[in-house]
PDB file of N, CA and C in Angstrom:
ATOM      1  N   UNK A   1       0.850  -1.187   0.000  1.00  0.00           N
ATOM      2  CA  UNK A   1       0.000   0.000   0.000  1.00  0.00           C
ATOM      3  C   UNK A   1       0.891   1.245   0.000  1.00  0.00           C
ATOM      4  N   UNK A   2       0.430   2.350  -0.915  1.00  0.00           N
ATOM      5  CA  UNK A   2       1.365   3.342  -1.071  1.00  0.00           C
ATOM      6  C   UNK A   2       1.275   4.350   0.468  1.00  0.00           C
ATOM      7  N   UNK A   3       2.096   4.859   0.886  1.00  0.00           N
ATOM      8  CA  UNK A   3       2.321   6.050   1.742  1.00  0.00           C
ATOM      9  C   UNK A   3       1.665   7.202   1.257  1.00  0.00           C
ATOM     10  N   UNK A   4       0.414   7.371   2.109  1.00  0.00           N
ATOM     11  CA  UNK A   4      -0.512   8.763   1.919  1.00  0.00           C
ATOM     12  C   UNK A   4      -0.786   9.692   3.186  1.00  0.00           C
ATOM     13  N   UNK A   5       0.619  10.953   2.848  1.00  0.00           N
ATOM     14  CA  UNK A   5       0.413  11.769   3.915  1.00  0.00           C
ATOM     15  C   UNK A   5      -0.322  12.425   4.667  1.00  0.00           C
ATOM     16  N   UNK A   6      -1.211  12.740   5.951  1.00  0.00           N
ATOM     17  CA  UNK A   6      -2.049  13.251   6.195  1.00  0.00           C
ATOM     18  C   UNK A   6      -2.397  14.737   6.026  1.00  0.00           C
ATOM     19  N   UNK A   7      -1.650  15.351   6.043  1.00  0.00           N
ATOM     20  CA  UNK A   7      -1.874  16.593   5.947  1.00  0.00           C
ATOM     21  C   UNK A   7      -0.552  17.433   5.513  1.00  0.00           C
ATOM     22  N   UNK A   8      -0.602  18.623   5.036  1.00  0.00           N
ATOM     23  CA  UNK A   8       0.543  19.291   4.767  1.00  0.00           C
ATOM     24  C   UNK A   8       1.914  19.654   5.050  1.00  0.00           C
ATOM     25  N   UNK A   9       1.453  19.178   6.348  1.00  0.00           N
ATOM     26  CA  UNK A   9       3.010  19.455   7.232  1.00  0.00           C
ATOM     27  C   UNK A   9       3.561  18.284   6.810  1.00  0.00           C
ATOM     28  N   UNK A  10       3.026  16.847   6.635  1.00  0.00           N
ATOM     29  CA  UNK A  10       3.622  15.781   6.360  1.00  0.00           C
ATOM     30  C   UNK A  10       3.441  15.659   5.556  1.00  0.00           C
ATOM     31  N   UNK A  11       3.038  16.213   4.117  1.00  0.00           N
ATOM     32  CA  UNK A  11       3.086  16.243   2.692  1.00  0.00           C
ATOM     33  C   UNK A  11       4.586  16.722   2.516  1.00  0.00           C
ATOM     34  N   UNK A  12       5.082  17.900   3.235  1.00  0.00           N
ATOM     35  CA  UNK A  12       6.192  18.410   2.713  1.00  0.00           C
ATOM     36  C   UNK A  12       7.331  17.808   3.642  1.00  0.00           C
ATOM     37  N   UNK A  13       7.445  17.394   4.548  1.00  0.00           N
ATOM     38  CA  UNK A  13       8.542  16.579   5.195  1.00  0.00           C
ATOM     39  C   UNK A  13       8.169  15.210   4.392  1.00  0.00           C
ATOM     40  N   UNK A  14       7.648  14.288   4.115  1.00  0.00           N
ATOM     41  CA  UNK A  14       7.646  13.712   3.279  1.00  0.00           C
ATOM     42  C   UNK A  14       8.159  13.674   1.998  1.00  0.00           C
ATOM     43  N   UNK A  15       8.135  14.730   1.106  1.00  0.00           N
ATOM     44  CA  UNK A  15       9.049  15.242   0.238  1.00  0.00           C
ATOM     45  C   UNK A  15      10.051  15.142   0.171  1.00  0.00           C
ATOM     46  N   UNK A  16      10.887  16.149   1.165  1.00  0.00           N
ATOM     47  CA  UNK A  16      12.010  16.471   1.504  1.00  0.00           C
ATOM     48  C   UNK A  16      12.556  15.081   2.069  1.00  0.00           C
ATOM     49  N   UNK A  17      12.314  14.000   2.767  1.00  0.00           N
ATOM     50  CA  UNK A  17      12.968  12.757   2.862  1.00  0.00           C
ATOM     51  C   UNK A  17      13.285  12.293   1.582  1.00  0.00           C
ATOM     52  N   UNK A  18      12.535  12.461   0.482  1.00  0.00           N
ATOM     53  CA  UNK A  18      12.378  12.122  -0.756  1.00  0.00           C
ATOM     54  C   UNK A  18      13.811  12.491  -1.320  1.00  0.00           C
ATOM     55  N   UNK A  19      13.618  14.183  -1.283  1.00  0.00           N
ATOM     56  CA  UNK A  19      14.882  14.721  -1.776  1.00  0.00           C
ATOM     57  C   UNK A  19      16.394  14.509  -0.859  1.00  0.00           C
ATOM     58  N   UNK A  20      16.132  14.283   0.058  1.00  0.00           N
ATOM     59  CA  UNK A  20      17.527  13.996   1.134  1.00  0.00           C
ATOM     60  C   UNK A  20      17.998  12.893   0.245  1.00  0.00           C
ATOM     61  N   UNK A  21      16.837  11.558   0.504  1.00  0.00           N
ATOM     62  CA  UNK A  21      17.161  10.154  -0.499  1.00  0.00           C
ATOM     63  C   UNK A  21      18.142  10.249  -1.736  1.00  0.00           C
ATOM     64  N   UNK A  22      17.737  11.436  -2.483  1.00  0.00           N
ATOM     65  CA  UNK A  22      18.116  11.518  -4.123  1.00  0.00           C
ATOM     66  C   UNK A  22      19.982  12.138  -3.973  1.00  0.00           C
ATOM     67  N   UNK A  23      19.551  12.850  -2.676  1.00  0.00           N
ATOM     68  CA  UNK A  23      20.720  13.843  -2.523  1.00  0.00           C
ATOM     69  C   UNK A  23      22.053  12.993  -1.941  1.00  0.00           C
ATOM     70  N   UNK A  24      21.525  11.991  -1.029  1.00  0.00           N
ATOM     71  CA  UNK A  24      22.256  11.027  -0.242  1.00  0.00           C
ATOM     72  C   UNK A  24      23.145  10.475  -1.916  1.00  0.00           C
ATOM     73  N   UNK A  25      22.243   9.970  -2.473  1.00  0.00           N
ATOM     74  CA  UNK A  25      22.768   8.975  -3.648  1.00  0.00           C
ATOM     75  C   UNK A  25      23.319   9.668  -4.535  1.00  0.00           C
ATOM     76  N   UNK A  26      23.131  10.752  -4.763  1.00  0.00           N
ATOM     77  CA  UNK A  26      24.085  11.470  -5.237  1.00  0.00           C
ATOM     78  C   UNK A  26      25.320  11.630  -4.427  1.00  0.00           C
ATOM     79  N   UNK A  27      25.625  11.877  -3.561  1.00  0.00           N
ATOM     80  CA  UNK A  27      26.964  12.079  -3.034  1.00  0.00           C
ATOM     81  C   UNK A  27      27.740  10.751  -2.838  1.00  0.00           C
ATOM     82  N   UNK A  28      26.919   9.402  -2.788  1.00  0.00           N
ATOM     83  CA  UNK A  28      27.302   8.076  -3.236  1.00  0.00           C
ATOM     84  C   UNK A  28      27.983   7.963  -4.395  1.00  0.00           C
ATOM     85  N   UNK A  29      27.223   8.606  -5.070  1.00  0.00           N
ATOM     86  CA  UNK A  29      27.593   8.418  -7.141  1.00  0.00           C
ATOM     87  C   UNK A  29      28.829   9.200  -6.836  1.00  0.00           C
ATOM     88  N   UNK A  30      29.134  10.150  -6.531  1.00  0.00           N
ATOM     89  CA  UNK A  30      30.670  10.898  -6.530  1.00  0.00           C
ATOM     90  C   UNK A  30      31.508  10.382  -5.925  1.00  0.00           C
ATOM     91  N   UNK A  31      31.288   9.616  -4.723  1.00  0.00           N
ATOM     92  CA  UNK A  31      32.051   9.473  -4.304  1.00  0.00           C
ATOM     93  C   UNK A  31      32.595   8.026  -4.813  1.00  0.00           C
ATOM     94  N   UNK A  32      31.874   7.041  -5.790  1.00  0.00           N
ATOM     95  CA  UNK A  32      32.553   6.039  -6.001  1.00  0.00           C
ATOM     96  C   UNK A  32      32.873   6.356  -7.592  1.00  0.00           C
ATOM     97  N   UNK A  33      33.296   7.882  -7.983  1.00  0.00           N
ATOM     98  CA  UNK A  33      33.241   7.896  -9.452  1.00  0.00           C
ATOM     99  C   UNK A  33      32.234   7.447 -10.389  1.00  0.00           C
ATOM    100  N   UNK A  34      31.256   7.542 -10.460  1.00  0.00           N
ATOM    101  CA  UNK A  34      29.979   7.233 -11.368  1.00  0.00           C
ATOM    102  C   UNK A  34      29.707   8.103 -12.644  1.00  0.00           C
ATOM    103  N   UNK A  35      29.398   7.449 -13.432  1.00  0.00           N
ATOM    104  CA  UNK A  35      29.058   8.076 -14.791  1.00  0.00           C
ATOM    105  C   UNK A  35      28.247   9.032 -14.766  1.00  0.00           C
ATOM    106  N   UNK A  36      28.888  10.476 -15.134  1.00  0.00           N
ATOM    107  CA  UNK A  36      28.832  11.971 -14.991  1.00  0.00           C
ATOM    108  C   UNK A  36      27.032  11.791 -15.251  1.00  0.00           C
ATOM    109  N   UNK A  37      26.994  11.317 -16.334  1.00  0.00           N
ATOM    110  CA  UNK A  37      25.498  11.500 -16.920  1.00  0.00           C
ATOM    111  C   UNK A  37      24.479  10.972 -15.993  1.00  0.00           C
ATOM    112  N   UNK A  38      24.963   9.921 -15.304  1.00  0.00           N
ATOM    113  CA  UNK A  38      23.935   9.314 -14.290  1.00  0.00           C
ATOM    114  C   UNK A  38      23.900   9.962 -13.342  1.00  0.00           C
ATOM    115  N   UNK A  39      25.152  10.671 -12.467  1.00  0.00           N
ATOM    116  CA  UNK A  39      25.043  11.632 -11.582  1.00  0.00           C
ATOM    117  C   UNK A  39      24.135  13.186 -11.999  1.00  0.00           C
ATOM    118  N   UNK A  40      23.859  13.841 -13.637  1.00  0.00           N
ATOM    119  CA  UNK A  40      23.432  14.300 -13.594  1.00  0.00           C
ATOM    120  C   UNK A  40      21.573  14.379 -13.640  1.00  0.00           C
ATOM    121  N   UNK A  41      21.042  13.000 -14.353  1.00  0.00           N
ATOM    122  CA  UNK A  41      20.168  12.472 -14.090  1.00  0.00           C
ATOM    123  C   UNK A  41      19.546  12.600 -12.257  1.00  0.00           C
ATOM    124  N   UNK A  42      20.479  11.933 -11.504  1.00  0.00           N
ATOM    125  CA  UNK A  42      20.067  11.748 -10.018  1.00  0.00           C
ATOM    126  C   UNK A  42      19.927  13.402  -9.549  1.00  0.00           C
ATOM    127  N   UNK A  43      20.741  14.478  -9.808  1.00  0.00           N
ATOM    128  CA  UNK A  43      20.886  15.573  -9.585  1.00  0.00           C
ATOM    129  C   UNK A  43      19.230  16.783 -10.357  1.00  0.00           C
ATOM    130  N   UNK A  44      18.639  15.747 -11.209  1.00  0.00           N
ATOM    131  CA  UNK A  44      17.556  16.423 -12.118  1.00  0.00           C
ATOM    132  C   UNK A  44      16.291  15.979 -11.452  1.00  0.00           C
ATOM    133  N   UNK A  45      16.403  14.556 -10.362  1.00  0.00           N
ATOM    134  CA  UNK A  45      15.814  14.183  -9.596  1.00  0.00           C
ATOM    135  C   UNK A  45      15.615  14.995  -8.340  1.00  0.00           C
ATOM    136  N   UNK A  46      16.539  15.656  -7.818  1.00  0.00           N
ATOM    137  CA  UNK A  46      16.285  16.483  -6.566  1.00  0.00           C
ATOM    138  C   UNK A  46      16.186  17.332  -6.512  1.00  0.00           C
ATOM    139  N   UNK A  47      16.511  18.070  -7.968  1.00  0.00           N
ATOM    140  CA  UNK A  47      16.037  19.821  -8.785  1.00  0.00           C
ATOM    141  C   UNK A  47      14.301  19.591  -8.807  1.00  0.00           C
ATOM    142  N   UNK A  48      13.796  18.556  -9.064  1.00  0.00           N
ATOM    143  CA  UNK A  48      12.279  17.981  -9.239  1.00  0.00           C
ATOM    144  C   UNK A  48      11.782  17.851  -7.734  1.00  0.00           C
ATOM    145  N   UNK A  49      12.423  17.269  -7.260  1.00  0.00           N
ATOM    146  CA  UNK A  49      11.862  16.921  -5.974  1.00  0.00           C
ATOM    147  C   UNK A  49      11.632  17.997  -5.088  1.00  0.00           C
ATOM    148  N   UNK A  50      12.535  19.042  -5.104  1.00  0.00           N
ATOM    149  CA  UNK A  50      12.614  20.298  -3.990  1.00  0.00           C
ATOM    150  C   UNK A  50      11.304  21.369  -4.929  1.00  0.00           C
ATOM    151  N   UNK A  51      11.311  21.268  -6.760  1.00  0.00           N
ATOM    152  CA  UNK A  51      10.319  22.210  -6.818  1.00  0.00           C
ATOM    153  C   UNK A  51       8.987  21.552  -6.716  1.00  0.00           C
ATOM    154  N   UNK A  52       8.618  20.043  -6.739  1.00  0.00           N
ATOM    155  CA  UNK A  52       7.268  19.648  -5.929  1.00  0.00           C
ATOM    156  C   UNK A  52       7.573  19.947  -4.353  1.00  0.00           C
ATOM    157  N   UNK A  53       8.132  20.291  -3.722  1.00  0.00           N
ATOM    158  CA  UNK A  53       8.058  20.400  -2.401  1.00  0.00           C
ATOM    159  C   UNK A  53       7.778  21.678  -2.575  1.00  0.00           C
ATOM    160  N   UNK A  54       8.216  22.889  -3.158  1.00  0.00           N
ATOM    161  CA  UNK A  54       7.920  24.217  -2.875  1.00  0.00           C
ATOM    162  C   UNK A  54       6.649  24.710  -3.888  1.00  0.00           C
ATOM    163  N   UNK A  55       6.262  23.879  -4.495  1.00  0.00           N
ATOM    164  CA  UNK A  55       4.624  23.611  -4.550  1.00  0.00           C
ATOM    165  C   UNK A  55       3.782  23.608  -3.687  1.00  0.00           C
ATOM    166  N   UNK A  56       3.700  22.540  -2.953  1.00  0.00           N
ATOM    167  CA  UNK A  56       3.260  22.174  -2.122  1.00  0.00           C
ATOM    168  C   UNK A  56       2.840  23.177  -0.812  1.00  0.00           C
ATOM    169  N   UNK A  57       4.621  24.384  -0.670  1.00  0.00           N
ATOM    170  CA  UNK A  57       4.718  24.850   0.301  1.00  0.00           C
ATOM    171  C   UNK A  57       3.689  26.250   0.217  1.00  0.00           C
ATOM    172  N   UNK A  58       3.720  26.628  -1.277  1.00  0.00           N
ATOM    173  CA  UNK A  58       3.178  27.715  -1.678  1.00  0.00           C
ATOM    174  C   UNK A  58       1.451  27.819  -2.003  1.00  0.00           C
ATOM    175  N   UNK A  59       1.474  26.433  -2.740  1.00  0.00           N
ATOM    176  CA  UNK A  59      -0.046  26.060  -2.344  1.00  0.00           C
ATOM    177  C   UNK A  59      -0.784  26.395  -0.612  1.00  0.00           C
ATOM    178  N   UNK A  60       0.059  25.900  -0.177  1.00  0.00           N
ATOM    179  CA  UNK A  60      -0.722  25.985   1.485  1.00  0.00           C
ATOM    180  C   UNK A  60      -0.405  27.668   1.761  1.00  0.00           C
ATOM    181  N   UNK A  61       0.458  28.155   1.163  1.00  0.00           N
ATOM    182  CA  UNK A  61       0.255  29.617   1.900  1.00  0.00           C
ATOM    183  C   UNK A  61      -0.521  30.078   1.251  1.00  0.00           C
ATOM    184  N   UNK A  62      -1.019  30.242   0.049  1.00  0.00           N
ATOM    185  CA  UNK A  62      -2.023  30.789  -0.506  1.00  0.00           C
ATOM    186  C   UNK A  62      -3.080  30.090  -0.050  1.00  0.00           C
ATOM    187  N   UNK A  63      -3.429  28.956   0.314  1.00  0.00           N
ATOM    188  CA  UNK A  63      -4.837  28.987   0.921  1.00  0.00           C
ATOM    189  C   UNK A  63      -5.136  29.040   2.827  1.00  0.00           C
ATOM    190  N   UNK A  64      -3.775  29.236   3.032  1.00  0.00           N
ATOM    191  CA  UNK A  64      -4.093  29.858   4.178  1.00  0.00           C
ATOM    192  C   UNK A  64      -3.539  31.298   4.512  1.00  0.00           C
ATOM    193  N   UNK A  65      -2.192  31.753   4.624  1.00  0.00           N
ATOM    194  CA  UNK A  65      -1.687  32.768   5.098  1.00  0.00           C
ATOM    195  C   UNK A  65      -2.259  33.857   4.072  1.00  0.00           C
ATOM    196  N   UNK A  66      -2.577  33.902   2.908  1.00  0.00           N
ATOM    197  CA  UNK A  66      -2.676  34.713   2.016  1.00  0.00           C
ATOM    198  C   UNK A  66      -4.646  34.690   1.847  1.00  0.00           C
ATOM    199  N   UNK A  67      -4.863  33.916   1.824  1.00  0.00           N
ATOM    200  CA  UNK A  67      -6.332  34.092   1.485  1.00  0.00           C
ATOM    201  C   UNK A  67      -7.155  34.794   3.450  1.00  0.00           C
ATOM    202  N   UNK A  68      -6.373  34.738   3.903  1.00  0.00           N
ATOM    203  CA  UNK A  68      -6.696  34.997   5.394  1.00  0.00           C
ATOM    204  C   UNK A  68      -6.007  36.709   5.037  1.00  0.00           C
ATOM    205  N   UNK A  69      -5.165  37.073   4.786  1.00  0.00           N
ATOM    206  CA  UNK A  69      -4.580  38.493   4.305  1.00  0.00           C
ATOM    207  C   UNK A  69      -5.240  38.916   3.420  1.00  0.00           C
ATOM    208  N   UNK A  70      -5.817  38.615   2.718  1.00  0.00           N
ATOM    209  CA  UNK A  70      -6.994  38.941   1.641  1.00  0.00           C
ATOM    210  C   UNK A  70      -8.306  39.410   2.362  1.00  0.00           C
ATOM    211  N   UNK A  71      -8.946  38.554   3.425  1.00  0.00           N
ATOM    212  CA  UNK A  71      -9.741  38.545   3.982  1.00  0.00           C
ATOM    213  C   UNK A  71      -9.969  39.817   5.091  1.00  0.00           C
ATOM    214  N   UNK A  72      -8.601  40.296   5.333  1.00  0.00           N
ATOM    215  CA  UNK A  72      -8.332  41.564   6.752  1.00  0.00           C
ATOM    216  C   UNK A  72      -8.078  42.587   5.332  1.00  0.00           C
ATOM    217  N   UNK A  73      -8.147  42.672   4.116  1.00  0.00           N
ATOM    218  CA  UNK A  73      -7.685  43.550   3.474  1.00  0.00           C
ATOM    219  C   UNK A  73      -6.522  44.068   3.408  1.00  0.00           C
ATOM    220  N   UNK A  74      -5.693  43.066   3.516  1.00  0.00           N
ATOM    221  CA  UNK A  74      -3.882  43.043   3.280  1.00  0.00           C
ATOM    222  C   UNK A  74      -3.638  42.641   2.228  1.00  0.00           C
ATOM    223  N   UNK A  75      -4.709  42.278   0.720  1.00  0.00           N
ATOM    224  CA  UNK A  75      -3.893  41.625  -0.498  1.00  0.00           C
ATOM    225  C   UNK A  75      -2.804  42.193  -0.923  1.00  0.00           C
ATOM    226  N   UNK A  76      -2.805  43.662  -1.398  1.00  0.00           N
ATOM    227  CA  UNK A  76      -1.409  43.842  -1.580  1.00  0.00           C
ATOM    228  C   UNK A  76       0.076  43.439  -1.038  1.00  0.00           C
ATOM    229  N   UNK A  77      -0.451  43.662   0.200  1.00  0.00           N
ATOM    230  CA  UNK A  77       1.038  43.089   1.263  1.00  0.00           C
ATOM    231  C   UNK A  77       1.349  41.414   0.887  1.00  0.00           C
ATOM    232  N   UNK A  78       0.039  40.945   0.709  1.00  0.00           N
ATOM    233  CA  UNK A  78       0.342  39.309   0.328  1.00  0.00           C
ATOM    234  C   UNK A  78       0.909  38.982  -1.059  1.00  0.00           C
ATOM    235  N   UNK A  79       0.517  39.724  -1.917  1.00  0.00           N
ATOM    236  CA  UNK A  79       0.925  39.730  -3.359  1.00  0.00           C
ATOM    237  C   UNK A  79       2.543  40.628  -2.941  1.00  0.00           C
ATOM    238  N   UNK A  80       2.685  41.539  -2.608  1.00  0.00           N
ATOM    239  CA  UNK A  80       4.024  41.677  -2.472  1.00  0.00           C
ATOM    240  C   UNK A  80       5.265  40.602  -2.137  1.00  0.00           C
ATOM    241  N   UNK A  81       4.764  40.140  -1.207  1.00  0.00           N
ATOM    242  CA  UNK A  81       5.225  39.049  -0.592  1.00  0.00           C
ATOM    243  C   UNK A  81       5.568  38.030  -1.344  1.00  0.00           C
ATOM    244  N   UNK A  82       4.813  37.642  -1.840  1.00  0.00           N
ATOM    245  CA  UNK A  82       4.693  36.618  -2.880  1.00  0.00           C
ATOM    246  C   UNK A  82       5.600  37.095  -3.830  1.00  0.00           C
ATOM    247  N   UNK A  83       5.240  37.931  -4.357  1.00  0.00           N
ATOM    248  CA  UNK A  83       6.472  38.322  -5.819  1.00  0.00           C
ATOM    249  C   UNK A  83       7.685  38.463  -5.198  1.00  0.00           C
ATOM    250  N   UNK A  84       8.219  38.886  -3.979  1.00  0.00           N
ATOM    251  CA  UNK A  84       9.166  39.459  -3.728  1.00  0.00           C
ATOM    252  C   UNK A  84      10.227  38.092  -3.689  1.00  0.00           C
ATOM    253  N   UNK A  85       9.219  36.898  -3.027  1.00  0.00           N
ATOM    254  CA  UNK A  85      10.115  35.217  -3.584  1.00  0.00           C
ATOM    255  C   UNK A  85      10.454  35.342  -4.574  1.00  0.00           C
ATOM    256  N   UNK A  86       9.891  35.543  -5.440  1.00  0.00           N
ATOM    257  CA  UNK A  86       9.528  34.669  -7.141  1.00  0.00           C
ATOM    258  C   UNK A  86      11.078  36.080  -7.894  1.00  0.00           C
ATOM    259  N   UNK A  87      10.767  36.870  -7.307  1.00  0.00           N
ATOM    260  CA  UNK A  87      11.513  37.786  -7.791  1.00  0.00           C
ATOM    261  C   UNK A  87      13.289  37.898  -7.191  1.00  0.00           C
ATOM    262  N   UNK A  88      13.360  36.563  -6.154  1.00  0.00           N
ATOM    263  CA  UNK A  88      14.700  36.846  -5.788  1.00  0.00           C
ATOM    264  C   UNK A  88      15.327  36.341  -6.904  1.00  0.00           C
ATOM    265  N   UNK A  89      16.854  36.822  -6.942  1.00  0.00           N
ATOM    266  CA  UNK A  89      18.198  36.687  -7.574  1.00  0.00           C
ATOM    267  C   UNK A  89      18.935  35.521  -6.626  1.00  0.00           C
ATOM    268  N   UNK A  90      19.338  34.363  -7.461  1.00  0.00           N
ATOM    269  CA  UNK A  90      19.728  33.271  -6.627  1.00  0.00           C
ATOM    270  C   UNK A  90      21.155  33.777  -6.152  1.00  0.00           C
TER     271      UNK A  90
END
């Protein structure tokens, strides 16, 4: 039977074990010399895995922290907020 998280908090720690997993085996693959391409494969796996996790994370703030800021008449401040992520420089 598959693993079905209960709720959000364990939707996204769930994840993130996911991505630790991918990340672990990646530092396996380097460290026993592994074929570049397969290490970059495993590495396209935890680029995937962290942006379903920050799905996940952003979904729940918009239906809670933000639709509740909407509600007191703070949308702007929430939409700021929001872009001001989307808008960082890595």
């Amino acid at each position: 039977m598959a693993y079905r998280p209960k709720d959000t908090q364990e939707r996204i720690y769930h994840r993130l074990r996911i991505t630790k997993g991918h990340l672990e085996k990646i530092m396996k693959m380097v460290q026993e010399d592994a074929y570049c391409i397969d290490v970059l494969h495993q590495m396209q796996a935890v680029e995937s895995a962290l942006k379903q996790t920050s799905n996940v994370v952003l979904e729940n703030h918009l239906q809670t922290c933000v639709s509740d800021a909407i509600r007191k008449g703070k949308d702007k401040e929430a939409i700021a907020e929001i872009m001001q992520v989307f808008n960082k420089k890595s």
